[in-house]
PDB file of N, CA and C in Angstrom:
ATOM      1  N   UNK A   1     -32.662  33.307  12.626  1.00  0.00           N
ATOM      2  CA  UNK A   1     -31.800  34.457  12.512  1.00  0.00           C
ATOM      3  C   UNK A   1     -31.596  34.801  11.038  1.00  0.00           C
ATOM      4  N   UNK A   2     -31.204  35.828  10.686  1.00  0.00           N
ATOM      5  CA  UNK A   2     -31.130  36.440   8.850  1.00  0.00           C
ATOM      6  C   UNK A   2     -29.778  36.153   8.608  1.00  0.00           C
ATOM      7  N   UNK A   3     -29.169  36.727   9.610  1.00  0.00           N
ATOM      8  CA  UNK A   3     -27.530  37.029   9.150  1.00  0.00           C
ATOM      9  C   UNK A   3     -26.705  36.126  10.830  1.00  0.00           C
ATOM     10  N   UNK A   4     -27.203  34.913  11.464  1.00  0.00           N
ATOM     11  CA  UNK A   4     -25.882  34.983  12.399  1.00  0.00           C
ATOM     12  C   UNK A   4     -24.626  34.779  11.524  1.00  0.00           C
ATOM     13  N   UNK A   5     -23.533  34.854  12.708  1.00  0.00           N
ATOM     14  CA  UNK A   5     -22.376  34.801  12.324  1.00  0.00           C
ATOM     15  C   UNK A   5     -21.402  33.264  12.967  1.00  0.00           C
ATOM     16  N   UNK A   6     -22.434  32.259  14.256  1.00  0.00           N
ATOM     17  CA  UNK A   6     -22.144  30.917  14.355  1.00  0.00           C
ATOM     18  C   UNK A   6     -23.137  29.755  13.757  1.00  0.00           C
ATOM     19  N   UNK A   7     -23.328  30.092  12.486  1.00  0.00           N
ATOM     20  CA  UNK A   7     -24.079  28.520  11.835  1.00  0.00           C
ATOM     21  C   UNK A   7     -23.840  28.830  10.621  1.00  0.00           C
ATOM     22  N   UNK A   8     -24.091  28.025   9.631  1.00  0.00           N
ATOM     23  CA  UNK A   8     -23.594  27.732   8.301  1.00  0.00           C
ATOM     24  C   UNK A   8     -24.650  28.697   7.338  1.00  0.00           C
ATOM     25  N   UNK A   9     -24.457  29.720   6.587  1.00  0.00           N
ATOM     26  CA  UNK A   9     -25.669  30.538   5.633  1.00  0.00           C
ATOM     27  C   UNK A   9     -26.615  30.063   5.159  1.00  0.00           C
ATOM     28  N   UNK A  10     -26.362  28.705   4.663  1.00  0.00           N
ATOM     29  CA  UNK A  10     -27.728  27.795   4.196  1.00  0.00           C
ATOM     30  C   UNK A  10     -29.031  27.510   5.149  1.00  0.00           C
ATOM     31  N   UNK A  11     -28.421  27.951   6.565  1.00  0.00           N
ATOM     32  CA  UNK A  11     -29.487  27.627   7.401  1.00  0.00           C
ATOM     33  C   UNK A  11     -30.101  28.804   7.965  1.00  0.00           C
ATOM     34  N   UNK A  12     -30.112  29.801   7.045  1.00  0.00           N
ATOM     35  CA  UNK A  12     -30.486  31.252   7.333  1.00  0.00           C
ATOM     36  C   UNK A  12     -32.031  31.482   6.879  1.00  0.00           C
ATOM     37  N   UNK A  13     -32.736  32.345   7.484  1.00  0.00           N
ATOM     38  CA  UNK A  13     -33.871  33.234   6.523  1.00  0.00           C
ATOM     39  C   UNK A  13     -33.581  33.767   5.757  1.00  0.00           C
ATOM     40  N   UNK A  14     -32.646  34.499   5.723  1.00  0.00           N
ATOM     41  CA  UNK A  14     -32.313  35.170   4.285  1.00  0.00           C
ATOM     42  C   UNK A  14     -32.003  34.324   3.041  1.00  0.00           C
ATOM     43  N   UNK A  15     -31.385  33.017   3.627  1.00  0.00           N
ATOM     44  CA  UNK A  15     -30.994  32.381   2.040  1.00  0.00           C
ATOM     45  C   UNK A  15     -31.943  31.283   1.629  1.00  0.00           C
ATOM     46  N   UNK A  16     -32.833  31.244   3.182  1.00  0.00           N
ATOM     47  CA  UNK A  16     -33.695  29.727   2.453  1.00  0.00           C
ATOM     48  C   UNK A  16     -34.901  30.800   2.047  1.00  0.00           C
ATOM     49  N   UNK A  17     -35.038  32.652   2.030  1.00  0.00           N
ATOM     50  CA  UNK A  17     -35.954  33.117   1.723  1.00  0.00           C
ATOM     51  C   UNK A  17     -36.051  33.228   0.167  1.00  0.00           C
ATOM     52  N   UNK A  18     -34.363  33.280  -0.523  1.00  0.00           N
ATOM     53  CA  UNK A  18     -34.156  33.297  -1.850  1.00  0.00           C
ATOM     54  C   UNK A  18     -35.001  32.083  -2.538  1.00  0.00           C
ATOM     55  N   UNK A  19     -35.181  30.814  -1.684  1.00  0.00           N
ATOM     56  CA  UNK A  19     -35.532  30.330  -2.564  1.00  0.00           C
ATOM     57  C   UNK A  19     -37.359  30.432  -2.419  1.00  0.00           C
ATOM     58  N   UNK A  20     -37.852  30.439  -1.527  1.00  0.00           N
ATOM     59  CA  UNK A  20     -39.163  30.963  -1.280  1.00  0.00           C
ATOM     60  C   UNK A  20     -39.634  31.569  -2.262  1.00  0.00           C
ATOM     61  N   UNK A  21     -38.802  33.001  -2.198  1.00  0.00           N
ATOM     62  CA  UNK A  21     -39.127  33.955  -3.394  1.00  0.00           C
ATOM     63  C   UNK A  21     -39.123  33.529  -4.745  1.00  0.00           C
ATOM     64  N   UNK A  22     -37.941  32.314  -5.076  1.00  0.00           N
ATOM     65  CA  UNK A  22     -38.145  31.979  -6.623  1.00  0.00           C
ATOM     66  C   UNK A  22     -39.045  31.421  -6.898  1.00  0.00           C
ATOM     67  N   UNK A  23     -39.903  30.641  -6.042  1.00  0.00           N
ATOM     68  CA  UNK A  23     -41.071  29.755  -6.287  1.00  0.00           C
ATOM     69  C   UNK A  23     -42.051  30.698  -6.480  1.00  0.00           C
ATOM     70  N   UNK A  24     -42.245  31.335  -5.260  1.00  0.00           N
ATOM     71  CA  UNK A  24     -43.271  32.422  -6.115  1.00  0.00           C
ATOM     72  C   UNK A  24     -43.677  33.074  -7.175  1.00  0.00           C
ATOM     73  N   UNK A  25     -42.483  33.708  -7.258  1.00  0.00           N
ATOM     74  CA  UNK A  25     -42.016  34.362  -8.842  1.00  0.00           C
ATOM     75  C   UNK A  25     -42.136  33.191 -10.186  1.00  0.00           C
ATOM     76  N   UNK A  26     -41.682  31.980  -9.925  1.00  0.00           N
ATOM     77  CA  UNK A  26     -41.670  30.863 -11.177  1.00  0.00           C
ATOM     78  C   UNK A  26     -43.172  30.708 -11.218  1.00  0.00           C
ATOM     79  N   UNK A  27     -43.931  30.517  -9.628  1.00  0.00           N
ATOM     80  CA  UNK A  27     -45.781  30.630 -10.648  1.00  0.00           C
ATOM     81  C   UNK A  27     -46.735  31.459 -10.791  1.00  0.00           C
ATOM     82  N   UNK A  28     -47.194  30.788 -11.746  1.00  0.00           N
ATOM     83  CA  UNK A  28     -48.472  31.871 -12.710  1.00  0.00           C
ATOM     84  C   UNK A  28     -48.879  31.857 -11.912  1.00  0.00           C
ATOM     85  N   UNK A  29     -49.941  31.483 -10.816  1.00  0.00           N
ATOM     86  CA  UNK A  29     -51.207  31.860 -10.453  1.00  0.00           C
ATOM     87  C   UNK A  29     -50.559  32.009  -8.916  1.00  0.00           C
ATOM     88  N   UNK A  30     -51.331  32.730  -7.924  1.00  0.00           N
ATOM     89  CA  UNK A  30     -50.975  32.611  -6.311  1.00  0.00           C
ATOM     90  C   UNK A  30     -51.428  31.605  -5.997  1.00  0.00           C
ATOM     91  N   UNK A  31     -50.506  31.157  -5.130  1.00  0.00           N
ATOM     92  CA  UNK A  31     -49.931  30.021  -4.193  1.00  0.00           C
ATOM     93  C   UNK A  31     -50.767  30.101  -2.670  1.00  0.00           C
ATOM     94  N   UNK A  32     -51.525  28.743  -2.473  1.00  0.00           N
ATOM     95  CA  UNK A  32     -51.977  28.627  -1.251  1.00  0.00           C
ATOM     96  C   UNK A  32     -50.574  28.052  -0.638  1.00  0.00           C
ATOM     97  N   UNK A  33     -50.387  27.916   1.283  1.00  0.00           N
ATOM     98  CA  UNK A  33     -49.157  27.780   1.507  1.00  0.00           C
ATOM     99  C   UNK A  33     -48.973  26.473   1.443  1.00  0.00           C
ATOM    100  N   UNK A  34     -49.867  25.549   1.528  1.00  0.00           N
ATOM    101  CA  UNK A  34     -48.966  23.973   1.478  1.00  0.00           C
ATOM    102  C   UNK A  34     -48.965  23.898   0.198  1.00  0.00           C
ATOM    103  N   UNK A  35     -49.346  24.569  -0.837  1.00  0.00           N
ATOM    104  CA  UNK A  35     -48.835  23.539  -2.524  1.00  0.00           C
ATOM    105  C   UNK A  35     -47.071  24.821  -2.684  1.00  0.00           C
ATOM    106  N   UNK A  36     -47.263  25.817  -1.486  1.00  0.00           N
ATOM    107  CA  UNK A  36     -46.246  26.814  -2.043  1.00  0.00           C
ATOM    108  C   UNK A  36     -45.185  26.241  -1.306  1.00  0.00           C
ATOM    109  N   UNK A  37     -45.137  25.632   0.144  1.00  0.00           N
ATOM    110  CA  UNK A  37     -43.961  24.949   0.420  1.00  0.00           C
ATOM    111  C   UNK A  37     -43.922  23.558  -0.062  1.00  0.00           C
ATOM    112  N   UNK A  38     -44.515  22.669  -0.864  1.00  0.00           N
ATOM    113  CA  UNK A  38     -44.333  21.303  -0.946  1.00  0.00           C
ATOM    114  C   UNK A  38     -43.630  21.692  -2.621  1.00  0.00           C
ATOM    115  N   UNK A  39     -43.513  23.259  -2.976  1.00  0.00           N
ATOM    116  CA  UNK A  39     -43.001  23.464  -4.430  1.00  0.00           C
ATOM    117  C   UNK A  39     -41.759  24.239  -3.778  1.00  0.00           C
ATOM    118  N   UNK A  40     -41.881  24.704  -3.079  1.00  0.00           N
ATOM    119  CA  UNK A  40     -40.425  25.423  -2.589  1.00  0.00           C
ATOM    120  C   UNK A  40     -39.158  23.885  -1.897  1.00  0.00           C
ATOM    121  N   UNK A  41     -39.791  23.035  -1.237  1.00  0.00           N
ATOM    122  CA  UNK A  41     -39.224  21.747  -0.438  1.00  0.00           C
ATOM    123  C   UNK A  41     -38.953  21.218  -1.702  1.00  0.00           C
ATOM    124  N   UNK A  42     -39.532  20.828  -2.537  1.00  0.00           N
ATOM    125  CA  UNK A  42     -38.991  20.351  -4.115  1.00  0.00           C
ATOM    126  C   UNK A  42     -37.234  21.199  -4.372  1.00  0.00           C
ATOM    127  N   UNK A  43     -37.558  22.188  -4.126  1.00  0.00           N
ATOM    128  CA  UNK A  43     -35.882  22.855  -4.620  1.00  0.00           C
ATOM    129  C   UNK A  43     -35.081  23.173  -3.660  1.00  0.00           C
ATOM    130  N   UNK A  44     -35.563  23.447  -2.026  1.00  0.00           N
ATOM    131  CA  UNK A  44     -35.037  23.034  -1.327  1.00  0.00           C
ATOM    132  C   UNK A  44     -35.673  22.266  -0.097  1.00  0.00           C
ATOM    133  N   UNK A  45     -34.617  21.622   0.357  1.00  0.00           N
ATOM    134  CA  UNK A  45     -35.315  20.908   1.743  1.00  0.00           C
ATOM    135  C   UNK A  45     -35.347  21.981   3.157  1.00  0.00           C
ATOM    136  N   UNK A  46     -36.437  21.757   3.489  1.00  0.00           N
ATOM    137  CA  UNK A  46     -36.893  22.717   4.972  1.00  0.00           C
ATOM    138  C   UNK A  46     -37.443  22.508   5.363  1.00  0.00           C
ATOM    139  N   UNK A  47     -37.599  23.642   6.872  1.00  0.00           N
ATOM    140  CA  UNK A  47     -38.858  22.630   7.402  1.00  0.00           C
ATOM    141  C   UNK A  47     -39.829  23.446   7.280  1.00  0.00           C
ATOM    142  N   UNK A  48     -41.113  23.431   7.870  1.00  0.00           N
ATOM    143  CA  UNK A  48     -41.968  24.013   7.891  1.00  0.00           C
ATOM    144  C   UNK A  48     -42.148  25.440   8.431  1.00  0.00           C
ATOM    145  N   UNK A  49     -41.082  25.408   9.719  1.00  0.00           N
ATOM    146  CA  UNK A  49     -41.304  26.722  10.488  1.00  0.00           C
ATOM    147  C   UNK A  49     -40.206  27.768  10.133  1.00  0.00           C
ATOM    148  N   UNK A  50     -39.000  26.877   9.377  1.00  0.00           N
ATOM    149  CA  UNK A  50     -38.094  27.853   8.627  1.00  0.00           C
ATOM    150  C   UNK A  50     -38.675  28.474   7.216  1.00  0.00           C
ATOM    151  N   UNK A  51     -39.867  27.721   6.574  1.00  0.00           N
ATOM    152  CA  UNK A  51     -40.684  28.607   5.655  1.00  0.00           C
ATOM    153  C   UNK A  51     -41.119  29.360   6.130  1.00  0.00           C
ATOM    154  N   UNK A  52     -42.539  29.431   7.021  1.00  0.00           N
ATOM    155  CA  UNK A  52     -43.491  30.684   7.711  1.00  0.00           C
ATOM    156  C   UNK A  52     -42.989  31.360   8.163  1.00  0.00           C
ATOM    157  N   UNK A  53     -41.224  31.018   8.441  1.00  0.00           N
ATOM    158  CA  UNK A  53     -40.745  32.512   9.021  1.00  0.00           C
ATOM    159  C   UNK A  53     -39.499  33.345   7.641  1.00  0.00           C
ATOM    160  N   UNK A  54     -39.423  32.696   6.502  1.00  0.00           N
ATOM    161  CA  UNK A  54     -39.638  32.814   4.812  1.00  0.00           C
ATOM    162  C   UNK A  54     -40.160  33.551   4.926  1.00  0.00           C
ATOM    163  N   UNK A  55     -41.840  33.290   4.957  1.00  0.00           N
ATOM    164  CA  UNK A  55     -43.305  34.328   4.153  1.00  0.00           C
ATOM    165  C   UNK A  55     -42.888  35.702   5.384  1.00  0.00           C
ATOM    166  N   UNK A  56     -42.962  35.267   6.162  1.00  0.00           N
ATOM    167  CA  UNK A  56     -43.131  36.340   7.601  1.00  0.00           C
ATOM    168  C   UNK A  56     -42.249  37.626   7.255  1.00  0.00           C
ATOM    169  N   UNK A  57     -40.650  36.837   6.913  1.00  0.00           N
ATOM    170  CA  UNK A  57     -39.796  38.017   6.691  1.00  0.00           C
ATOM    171  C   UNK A  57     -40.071  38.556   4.974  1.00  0.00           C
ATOM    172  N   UNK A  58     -40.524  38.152   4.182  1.00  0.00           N
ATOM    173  CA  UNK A  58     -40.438  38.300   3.092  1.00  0.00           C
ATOM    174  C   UNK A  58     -42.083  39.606   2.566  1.00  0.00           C
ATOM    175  N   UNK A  59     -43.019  39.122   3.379  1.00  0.00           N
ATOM    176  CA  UNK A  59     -44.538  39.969   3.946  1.00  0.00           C
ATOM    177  C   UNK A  59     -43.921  41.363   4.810  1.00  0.00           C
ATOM    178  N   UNK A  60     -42.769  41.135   5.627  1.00  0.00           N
ATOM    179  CA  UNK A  60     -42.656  42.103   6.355  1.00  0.00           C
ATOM    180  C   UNK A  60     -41.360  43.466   5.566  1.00  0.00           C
ATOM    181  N   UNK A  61     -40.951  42.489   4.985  1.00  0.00           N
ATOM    182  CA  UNK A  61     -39.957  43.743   3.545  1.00  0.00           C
ATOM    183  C   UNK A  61     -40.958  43.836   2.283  1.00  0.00           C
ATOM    184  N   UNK A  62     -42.368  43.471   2.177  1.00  0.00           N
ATOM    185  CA  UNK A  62     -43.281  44.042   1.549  1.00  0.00           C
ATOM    186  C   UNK A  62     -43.101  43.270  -0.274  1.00  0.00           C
ATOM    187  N   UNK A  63     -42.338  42.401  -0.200  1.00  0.00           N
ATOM    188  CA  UNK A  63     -42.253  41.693  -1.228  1.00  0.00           C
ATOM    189  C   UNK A  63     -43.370  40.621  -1.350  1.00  0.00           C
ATOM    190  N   UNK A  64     -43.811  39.585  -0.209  1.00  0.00           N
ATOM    191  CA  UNK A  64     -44.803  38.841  -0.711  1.00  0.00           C
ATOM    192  C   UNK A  64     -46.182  39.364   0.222  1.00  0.00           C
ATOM    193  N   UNK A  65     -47.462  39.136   0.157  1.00  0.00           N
ATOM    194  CA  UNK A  65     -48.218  39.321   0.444  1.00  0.00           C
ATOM    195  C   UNK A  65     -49.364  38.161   0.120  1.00  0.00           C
ATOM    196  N   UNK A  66     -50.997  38.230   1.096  1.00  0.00           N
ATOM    197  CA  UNK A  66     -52.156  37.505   0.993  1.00  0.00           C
ATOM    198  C   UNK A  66     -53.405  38.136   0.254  1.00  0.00           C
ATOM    199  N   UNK A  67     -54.040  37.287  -0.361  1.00  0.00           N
ATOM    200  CA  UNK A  67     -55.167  37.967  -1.195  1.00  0.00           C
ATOM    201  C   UNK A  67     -55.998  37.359  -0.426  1.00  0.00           C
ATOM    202  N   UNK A  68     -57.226  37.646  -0.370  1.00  0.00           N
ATOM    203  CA  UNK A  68     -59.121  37.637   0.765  1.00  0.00           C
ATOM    204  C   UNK A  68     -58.844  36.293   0.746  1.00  0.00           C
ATOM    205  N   UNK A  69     -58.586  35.280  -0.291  1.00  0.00           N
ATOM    206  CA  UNK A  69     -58.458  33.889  -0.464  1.00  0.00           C
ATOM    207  C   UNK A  69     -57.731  32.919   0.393  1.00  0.00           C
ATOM    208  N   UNK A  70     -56.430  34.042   1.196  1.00  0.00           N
ATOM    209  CA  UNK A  70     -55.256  33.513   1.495  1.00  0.00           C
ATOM    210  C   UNK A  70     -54.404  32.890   0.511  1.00  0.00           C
ATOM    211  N   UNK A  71     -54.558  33.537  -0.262  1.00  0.00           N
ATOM    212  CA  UNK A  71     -53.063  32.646  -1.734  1.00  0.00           C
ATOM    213  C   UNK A  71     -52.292  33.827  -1.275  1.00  0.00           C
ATOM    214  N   UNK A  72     -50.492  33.268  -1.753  1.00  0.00           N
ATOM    215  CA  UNK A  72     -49.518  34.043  -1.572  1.00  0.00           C
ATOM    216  C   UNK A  72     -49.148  34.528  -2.868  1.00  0.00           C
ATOM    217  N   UNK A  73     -48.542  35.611  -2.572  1.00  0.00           N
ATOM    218  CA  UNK A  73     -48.618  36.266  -4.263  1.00  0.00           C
ATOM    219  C   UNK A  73     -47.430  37.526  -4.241  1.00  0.00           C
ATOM    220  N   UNK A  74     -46.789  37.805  -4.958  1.00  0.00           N
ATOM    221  CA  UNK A  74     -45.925  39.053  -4.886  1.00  0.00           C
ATOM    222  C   UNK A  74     -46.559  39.898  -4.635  1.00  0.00           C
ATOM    223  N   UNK A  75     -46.105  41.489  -4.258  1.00  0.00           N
ATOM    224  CA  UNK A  75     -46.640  42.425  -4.063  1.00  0.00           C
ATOM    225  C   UNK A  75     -46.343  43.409  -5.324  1.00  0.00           C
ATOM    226  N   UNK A  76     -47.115  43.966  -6.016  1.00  0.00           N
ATOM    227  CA  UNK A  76     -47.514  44.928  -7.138  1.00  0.00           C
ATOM    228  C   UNK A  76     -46.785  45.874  -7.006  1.00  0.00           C
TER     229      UNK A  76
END
């Protein structure tokens, strides 16, 4: 869920997406997804399916995106 209103905000997409997004943004080069969540799990702890649904919402408001390679990368 982005926004419920019965569980604690930390356990949101929206706030574990903030940190998604900073990892991205902190590296130089695009990010394949396991070195991009084993660098995002470094700053915060998550799990796996609360990331891909991170990239999912974050791909779908047009902020991150895939290159032919599959690296993750901001959008231009």
């Amino acid at each position: 869920m982005l926004l419920p209103d019965n569980i604690h905000p930390e356990n949101t997409i929206y706030y574990n997406g903030a940190f998604v997004l900073e990892t991205i943004k902190t590296s130089s080069n695009p990010n394949n997804i396991l070195d991009l969540y084993q660098a995002t799990k470094a700053k915060k702890e998550m799990s796996f399916s609360i990331f891909v649904l991170c990239l999912d919402w974050l791909y779908l408001l047009n902020i991150a995106t895939t290159n032919d390679k599959g690296e993750i990368k901001l959008c231009s």
